[in-house]
Protein backbone atom coordinates (compact mmCIF):
# COMPACT_ATOMS: atom_id res chain seq x y z
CA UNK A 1 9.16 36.07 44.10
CA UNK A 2 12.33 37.34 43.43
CA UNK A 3 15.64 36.80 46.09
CA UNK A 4 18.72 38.09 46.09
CA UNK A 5 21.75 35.96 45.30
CA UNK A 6 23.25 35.66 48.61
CA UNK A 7 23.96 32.08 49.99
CA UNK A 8 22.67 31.40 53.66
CA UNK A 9 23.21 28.23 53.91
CA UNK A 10 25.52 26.13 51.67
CA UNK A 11 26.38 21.79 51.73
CA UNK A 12 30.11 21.31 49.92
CA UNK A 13 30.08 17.78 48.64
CA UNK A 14 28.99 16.64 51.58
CA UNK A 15 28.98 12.50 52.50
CA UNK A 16 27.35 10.00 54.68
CA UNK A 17 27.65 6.47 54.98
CA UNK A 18 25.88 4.20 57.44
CA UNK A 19 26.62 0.51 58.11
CA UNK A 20 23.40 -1.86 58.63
CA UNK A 21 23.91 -4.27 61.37
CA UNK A 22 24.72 -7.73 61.08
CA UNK A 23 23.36 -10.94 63.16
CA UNK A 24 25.44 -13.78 61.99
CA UNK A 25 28.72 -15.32 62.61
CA UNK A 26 30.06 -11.62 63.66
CA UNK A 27 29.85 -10.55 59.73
CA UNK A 28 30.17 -6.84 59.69
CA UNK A 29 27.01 -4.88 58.06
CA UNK A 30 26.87 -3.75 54.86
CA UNK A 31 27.69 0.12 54.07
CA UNK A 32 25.45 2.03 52.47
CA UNK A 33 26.14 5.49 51.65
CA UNK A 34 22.92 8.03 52.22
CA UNK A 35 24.49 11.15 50.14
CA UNK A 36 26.97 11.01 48.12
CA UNK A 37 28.83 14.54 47.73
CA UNK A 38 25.53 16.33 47.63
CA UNK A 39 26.03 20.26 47.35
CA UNK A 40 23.06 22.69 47.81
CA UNK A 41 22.83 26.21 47.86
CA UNK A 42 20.25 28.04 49.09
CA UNK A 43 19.62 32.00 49.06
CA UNK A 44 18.37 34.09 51.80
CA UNK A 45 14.69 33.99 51.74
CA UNK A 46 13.95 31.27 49.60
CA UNK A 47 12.46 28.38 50.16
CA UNK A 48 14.05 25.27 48.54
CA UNK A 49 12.63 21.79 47.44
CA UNK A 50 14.79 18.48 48.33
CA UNK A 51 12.90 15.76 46.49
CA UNK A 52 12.90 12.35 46.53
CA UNK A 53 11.60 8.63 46.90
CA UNK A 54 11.64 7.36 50.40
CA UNK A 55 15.30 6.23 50.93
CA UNK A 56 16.70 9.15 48.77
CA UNK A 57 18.43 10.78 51.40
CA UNK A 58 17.01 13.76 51.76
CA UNK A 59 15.96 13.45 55.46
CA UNK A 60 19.16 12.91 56.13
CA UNK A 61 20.46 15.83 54.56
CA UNK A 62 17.85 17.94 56.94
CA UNK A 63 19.50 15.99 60.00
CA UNK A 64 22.50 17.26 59.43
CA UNK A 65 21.86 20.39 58.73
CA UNK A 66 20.50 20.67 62.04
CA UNK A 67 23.14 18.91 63.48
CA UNK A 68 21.61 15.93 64.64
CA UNK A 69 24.35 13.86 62.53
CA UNK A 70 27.69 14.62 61.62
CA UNK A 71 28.90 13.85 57.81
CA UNK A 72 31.47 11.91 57.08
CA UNK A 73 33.30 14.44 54.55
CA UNK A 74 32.12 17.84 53.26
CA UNK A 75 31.38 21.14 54.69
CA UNK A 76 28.14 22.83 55.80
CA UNK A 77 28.14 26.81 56.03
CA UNK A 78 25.98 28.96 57.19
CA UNK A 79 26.22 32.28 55.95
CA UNK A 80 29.90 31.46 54.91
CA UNK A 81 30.69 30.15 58.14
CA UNK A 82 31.74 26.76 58.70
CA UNK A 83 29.60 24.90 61.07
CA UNK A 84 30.41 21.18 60.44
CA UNK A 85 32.06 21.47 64.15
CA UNK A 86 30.50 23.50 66.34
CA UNK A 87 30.83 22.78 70.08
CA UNK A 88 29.45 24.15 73.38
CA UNK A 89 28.15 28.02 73.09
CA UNK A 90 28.77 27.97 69.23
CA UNK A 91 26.73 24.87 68.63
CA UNK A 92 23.87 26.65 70.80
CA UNK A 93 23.82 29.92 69.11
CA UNK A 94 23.73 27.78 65.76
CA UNK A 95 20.92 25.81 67.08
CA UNK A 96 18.71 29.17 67.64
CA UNK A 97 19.37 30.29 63.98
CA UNK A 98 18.52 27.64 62.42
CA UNK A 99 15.70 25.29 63.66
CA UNK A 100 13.87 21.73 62.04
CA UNK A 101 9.64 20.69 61.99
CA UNK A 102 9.66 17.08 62.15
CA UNK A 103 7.44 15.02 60.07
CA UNK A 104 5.65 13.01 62.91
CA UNK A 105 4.38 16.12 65.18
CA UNK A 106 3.02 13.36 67.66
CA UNK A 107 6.52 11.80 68.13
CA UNK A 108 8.55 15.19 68.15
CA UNK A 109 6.21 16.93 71.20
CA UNK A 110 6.55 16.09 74.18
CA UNK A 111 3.39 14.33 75.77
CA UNK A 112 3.68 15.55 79.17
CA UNK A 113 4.51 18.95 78.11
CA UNK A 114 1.18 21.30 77.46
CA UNK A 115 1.49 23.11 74.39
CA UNK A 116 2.17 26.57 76.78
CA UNK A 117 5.22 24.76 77.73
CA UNK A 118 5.66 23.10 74.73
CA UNK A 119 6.22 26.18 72.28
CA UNK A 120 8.07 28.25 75.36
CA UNK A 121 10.82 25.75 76.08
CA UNK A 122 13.24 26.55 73.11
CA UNK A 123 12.82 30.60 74.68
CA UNK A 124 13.90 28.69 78.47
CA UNK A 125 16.67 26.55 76.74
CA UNK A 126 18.17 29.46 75.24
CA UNK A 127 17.00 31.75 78.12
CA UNK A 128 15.52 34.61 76.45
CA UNK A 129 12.82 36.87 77.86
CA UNK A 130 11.67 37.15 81.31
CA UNK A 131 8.35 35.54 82.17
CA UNK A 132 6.00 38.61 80.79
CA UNK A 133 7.79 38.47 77.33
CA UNK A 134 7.88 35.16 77.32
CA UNK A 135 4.23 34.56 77.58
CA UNK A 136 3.54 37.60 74.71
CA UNK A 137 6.04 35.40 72.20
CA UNK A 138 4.37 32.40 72.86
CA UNK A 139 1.12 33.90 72.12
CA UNK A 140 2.14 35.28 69.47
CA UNK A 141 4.07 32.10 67.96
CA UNK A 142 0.12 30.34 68.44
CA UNK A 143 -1.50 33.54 66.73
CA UNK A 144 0.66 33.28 63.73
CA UNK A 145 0.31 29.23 63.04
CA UNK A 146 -3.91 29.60 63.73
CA UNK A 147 -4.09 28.41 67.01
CA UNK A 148 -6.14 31.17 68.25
CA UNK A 149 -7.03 32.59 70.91
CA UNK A 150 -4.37 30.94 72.02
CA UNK A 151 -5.83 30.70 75.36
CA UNK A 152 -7.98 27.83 74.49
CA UNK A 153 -4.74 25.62 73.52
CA UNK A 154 -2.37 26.95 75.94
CA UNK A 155 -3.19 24.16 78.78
CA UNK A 156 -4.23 21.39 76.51
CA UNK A 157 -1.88 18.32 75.86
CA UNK A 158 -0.74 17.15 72.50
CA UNK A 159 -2.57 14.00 72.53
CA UNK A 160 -5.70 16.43 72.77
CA UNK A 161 -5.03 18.02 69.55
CA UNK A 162 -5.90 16.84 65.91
CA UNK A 163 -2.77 16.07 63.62
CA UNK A 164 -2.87 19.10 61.98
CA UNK A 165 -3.22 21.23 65.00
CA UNK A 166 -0.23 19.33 66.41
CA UNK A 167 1.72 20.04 62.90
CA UNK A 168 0.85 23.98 64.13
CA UNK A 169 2.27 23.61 67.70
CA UNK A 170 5.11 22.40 65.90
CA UNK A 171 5.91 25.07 63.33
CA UNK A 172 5.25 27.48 66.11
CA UNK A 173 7.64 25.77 68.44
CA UNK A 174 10.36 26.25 65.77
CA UNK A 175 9.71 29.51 65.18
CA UNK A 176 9.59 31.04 68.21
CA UNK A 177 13.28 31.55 68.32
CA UNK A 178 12.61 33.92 65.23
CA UNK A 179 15.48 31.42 63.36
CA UNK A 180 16.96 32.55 60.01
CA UNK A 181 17.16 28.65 58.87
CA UNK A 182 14.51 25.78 59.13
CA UNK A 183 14.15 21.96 57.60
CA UNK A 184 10.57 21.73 57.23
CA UNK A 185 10.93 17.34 56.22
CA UNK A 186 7.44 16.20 55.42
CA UNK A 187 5.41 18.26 57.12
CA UNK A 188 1.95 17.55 56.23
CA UNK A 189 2.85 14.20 54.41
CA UNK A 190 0.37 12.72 57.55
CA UNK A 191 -2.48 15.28 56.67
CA UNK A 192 -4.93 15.96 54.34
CA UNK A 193 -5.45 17.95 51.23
CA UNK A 194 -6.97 20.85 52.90
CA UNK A 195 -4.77 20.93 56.10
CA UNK A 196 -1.82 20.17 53.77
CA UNK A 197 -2.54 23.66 51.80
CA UNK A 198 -2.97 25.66 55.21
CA UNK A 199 0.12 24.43 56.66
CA UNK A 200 1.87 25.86 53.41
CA UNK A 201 0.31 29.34 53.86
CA UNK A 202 1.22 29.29 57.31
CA UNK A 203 5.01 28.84 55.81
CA UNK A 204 4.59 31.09 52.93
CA UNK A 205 3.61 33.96 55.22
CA UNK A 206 6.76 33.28 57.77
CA UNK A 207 8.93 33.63 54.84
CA UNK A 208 6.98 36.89 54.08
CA UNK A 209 6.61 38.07 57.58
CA UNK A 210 10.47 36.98 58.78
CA UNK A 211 12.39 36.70 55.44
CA UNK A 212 13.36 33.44 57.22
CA UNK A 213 14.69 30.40 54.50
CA UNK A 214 13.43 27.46 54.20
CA UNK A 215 14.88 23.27 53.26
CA UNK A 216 11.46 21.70 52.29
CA UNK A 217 11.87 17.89 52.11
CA UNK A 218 9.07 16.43 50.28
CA UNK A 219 8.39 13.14 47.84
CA UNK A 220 5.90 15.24 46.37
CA UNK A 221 6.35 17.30 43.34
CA UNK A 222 3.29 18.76 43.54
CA UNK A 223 3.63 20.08 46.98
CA UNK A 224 7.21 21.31 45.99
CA UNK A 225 5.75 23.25 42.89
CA UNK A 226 3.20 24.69 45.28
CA UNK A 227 5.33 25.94 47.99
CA UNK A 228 9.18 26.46 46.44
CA UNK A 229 11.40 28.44 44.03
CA UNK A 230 13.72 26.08 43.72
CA UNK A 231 13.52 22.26 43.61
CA UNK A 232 16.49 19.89 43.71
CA UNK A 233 15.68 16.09 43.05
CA UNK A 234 17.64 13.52 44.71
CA UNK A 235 18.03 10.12 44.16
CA UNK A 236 19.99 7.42 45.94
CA UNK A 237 22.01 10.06 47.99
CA UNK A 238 22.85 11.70 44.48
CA UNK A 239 21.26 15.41 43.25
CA UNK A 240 19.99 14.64 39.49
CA UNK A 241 18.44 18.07 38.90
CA UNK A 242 18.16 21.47 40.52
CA UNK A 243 16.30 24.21 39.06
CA UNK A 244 13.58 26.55 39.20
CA UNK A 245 10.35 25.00 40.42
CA UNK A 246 8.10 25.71 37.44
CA UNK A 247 11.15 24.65 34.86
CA UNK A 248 11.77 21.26 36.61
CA UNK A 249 8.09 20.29 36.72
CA UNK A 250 7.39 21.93 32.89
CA UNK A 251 10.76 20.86 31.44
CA UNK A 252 12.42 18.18 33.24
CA UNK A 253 15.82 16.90 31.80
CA UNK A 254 16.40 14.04 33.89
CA UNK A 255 14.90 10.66 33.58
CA UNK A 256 14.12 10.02 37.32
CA UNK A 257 12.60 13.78 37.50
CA UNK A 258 10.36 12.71 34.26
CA UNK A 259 9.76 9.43 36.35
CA UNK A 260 8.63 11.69 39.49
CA UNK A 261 6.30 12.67 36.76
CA UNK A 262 4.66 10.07 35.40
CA UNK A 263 3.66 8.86 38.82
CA UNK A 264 1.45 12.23 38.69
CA UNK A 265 -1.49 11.52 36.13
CA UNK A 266 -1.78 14.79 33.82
CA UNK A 267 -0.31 16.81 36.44
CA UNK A 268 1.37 19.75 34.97
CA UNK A 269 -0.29 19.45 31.62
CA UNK A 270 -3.53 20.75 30.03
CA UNK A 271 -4.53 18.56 26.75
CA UNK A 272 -2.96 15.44 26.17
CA UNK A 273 -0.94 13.98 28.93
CA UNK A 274 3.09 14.08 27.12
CA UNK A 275 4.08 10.63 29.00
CA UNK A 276 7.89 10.09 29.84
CA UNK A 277 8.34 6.78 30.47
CA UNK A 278 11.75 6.06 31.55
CA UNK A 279 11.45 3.69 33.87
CA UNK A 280 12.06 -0.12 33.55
CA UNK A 281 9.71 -2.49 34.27
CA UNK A 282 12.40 -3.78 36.29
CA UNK A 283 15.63 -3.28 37.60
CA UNK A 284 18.79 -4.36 35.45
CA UNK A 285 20.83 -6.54 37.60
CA UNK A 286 24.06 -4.65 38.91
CA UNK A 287 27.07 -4.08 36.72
CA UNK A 288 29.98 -3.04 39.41
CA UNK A 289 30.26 0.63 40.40
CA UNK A 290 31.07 3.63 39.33
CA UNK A 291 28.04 4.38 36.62
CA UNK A 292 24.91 6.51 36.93
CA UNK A 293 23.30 5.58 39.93
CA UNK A 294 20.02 5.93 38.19
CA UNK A 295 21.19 3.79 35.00
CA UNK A 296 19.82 0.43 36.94
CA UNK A 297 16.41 1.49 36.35
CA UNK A 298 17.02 4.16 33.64
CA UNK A 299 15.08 2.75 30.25
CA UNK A 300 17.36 5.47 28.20
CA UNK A 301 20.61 4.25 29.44
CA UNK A 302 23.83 3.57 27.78
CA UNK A 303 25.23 -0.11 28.89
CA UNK A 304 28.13 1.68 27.11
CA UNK A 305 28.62 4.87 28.80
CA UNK A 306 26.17 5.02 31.60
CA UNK A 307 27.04 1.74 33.79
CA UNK A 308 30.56 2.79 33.89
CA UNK A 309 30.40 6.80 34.38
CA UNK A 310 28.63 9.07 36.85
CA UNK A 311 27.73 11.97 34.99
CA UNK A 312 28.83 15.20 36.06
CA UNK A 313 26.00 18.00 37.24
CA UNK A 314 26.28 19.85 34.79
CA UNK A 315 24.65 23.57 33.65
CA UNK A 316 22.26 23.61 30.72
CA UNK A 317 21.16 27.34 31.40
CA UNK A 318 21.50 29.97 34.26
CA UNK A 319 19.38 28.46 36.65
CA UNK A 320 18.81 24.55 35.61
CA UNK A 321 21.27 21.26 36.06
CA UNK A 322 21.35 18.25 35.40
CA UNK A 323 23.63 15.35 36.13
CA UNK A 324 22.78 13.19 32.74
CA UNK A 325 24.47 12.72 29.63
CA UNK A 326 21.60 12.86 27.59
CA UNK A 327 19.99 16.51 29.09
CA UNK A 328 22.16 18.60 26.53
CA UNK A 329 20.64 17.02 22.99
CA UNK A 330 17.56 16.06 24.73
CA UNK A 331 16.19 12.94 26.16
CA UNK A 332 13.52 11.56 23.90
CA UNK A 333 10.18 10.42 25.35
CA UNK A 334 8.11 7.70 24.17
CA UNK A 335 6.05 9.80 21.90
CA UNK A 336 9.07 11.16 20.09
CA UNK A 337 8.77 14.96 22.03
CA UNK A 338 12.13 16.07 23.08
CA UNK A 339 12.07 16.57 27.14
């Protein structure tokens, strides 16, 4: 599908640290930083992959989008607007444009709520619609996600609901607002194969229907390949790669993305399985700072070059980057193939 070029939403070098708590002698907590002057664009009616190991980051990155965090430096624009700090009505009109599922459906509906009032209350928050159109929206919003005739869901409570149907209520709940924006993290990393590929229709056909543009959070590669144009790994709060979503899974440059990989038996190849293999068998043990912060695991890394320097993300075509010193000439994989 092809999209036009224009930027919806945008993250300028954005950063996040946390400190982890500390229990003895009053020793403060070690900082960790979650991204590390991450920038993303992504184009009006796409949807966009944020990949990653647990840990990488990238459910952070959907939390602030949303605005559930604040970073600690960088920008975040919507539609060349500068949103990083929104208050009062401004930070309520933001929060109808652009909306989040949550991963755990279970934990982000409310069990006392019925699913009626569930998918309704962003339309009373934001008070929109009298109680007539209200109750058409809502319908709809359960029409469009497969929970149909909506009647026989409207009064039931979450806990009576399968995980998948919950996953539904949830989508619908977020898109009732009609939003222009939503962070989809993980949403059917807690389902099955089957309810996994109806839950990505569902999304595919908002996009179509609504033109809305979606973040898609995922460890998977194969469920990014499935569902986005573009894919962005990330790893350690750091983007290695962004590209297309066929080129990154049939052409990756970076050793981590060829690592995502390998994890995959034979997926993405026909034949004889073209095995990366850039990962350690274990970590090297820390040099300082300052180097590639995949180099610790990296089995192509420099000592030299790549435990001192971050690599730049850099542009190897139109549409593909890379942040590794090696993408350019071409990483060699164990069975001499360049990547």
């Amino acid at each position: 599908m092809n999209h036009g070029e224009e930027t919806i939403l945008e993250l300028d070098r954005i950063v996040k640290k946390y400190r982890t708590k500390a229990f003895l002698f009053g020793a403060r907590g070690q900082e960790v930083i979650a991204l590390n002057e991450i920038s993303i664009k992504v184009t009006r009616g796409e949807i966009f992959g944020l990949v990653g190991e647990s840990g990488s980051g990238k459910t952070t990155a959907g939390r602030l989008i949303v605005r559930l965090e604040q970073p600690g430096e960088g920008k975040i624009y919507l539609d060349g607007h500068d949103i990083t700090s929104l208050k009062g009505k401004a930070s309520k009109a933001y929060s109808r444009r652009v909306q989040m599922i949550f991963q755990d459906p279970y934990q982000s509906l409310n069990p006392q709520l019925s699913i009626f009032e569930t998918i309704s209350e962003p339309l009373i928050i934001h008070k929109i619609g009298n109680t007539k159109a209200k109750e058409d929206v809502v319908w709809q919003a359960m029409k469009s996600v497969g929970l149909s005739p909506p009647h026989d869901f409207a009064h039931r409570y979450p806990h009576q609901l399968s995980g998948g149907q919950r996953q539904r209520v949830a989508i619908a709940r977020a898109m009732v607002l009609n939003p222009e924006f939503v962070v989809a993290d993980e949403p059917t990393s807690m389902l099955d194969a089957s309810m996994s590929a109806q839950i990505f229709n569902i999304l595919l056909e908002m996009r179509k229907k609504l033109n809305v543009s979606f973040l898609f959070i995922t460890h998977s590669l194969a469920a990014a390949r499935y569902l986005c144009d573009r894919i962005a790994v990330i790893y350690r709060g750091n983007v290695v790669e962004v590209g297309p979503g066929d080129e990154i899974i049939e052409n990756p440059k970076h050793p981590y993305t060829q690592a995502l990989i390998d994890a995959l038996p034979q997926f993405g190849h026909s034949g004889d399985v073209n095995r990366y293999e850039t990962l350690l068998r274990s970590e090297r043990a820390p040099s300082g700072y300052g180097g590639c912060p995949f180099f610790l695991r990296c089995k192509l890394g420099s000592i030299e070059k790549c435990s001192r320097e971050k690599p730049p993300l850099i542009r190897l075509g139109d549409s593909h980057s890379v942040a590794c010193f090696y993408a350019e000439s071409g990483i060699k994989t164990s069975s001499g193939d360049n990547a």
